[in-house]
N, C-alpha and C. Protein backbone atom coordinates (compact mmCIF):
# COMPACT_ATOMS: atom_id res chain seq x y z
N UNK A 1 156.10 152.90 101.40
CA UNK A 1 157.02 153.67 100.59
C UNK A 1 157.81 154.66 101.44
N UNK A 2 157.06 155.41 102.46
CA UNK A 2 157.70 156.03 103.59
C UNK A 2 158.61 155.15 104.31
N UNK A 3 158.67 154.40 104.79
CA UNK A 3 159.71 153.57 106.01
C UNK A 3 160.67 152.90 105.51
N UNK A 4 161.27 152.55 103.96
CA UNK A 4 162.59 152.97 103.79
C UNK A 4 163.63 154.36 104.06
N UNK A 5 162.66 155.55 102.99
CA UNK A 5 163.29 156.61 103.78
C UNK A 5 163.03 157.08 104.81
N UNK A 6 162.69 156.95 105.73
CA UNK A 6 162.78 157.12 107.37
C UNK A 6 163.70 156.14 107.89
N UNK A 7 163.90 155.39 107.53
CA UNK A 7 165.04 154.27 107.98
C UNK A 7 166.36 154.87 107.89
N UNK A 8 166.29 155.17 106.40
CA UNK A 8 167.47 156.01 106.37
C UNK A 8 167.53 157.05 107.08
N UNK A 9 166.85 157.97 107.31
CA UNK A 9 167.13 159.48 108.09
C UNK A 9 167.85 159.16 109.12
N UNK A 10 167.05 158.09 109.89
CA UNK A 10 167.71 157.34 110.95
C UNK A 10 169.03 157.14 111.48
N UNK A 11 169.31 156.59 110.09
CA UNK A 11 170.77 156.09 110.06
C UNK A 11 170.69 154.45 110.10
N UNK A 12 169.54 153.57 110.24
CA UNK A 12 169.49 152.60 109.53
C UNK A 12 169.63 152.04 108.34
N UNK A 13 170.33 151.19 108.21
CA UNK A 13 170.37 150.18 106.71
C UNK A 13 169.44 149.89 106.05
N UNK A 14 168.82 151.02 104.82
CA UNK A 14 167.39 149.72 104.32
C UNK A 14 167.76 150.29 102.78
N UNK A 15 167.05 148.98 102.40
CA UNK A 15 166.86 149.19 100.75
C UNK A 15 165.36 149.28 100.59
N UNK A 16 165.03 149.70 99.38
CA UNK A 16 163.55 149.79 98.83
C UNK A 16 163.46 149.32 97.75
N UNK A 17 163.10 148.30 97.30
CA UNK A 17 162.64 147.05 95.94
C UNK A 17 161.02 147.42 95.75
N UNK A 18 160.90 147.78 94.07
CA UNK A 18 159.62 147.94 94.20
C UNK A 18 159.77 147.15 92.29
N UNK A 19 158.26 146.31 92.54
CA UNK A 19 158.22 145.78 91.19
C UNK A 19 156.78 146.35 90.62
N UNK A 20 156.51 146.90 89.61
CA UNK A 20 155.59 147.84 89.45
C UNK A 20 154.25 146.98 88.98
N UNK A 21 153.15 146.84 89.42
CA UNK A 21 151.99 145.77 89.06
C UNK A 21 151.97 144.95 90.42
N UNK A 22 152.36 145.18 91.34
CA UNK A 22 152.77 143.96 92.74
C UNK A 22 152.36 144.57 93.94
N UNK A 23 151.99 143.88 94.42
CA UNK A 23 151.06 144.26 95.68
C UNK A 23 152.31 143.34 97.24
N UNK A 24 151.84 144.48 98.46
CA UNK A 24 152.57 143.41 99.45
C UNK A 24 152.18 141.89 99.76
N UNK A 25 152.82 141.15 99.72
CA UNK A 25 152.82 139.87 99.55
C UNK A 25 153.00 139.23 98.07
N UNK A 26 152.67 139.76 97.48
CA UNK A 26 152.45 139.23 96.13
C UNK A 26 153.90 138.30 95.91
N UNK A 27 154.91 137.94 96.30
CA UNK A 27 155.86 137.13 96.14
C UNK A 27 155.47 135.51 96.49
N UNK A 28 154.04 136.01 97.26
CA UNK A 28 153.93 134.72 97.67
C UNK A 28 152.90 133.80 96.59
N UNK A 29 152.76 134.20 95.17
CA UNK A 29 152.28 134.01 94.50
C UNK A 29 152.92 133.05 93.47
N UNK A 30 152.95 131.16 93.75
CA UNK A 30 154.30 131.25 92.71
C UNK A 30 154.33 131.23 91.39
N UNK A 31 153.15 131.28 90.98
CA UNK A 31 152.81 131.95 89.38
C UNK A 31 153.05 133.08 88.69
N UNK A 32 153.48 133.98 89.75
CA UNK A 32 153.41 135.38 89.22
C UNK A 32 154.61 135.25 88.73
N UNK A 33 154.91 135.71 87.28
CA UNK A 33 155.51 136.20 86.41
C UNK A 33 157.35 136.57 87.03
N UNK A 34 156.92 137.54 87.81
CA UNK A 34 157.93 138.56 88.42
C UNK A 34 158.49 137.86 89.63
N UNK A 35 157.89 136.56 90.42
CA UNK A 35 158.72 136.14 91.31
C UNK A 35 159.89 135.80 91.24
N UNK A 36 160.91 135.06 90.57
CA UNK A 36 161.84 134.50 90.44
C UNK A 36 162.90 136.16 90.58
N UNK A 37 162.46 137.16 89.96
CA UNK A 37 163.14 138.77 90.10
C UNK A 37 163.46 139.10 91.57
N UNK A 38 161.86 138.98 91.81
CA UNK A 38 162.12 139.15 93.79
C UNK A 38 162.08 138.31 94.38
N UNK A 39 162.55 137.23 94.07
CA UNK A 39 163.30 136.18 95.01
C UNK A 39 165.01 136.36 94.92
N UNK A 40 165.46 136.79 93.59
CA UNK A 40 166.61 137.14 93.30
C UNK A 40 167.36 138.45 94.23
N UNK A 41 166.58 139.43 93.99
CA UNK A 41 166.63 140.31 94.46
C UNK A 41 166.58 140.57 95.96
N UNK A 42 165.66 139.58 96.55
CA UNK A 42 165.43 139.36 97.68
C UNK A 42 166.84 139.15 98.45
N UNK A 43 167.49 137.95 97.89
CA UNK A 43 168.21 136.98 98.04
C UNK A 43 169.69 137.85 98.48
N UNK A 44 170.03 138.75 97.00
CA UNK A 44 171.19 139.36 96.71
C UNK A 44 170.98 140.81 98.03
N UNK A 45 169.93 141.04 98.48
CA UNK A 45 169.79 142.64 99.73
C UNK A 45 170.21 141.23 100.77
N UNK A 46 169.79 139.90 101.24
CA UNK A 46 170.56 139.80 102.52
C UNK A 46 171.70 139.16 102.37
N UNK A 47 172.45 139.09 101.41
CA UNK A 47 173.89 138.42 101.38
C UNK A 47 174.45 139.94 101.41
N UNK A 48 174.23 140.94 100.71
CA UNK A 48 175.01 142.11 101.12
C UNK A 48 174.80 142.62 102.47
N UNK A 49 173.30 142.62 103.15
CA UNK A 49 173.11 142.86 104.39
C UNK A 49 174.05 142.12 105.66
N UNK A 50 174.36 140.49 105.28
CA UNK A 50 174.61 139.71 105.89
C UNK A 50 176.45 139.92 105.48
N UNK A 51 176.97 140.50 104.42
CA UNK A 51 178.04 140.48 103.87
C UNK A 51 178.68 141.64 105.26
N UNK A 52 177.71 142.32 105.86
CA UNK A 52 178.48 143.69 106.43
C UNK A 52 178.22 144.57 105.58
C-alpha cells in the first residue's frame, strides 16, 4: 500500500488498484468472482501506461 505512494513522491508513474476481499496474487484465481474487473483494469493501466 506504501510503494504506490512512494513512487509517486518520486516522481514515478504508478497507479494503485485495490479490490477489497483480495489478496496479492489472487488474480490468479480464475474462479474468483472479481477477476474479469482486474483483468480489465489491469489491461486499461498498461494501454494508458503504454499510451504515454
Amino acid at each position: 500500500m506504501e510503494y504506490a505512494p512512494r513512487l509517486l513522491r518520486a516522481g514515478v508513474s504508478a497507479e494503485l488498484h485495490q479490490w477489497p476481499g483480495t489478496f496479492h496474487g489472487s488474480q490468479a484465481i480464475l474462479s474468483a468472482e472479481v477477476r474479469p474487473r482486474q483483468t480489465a483494469e489491469l489491461a486499461a493501466a498498461l494501454r494508458r501506461a503504454m499510451a504515454g
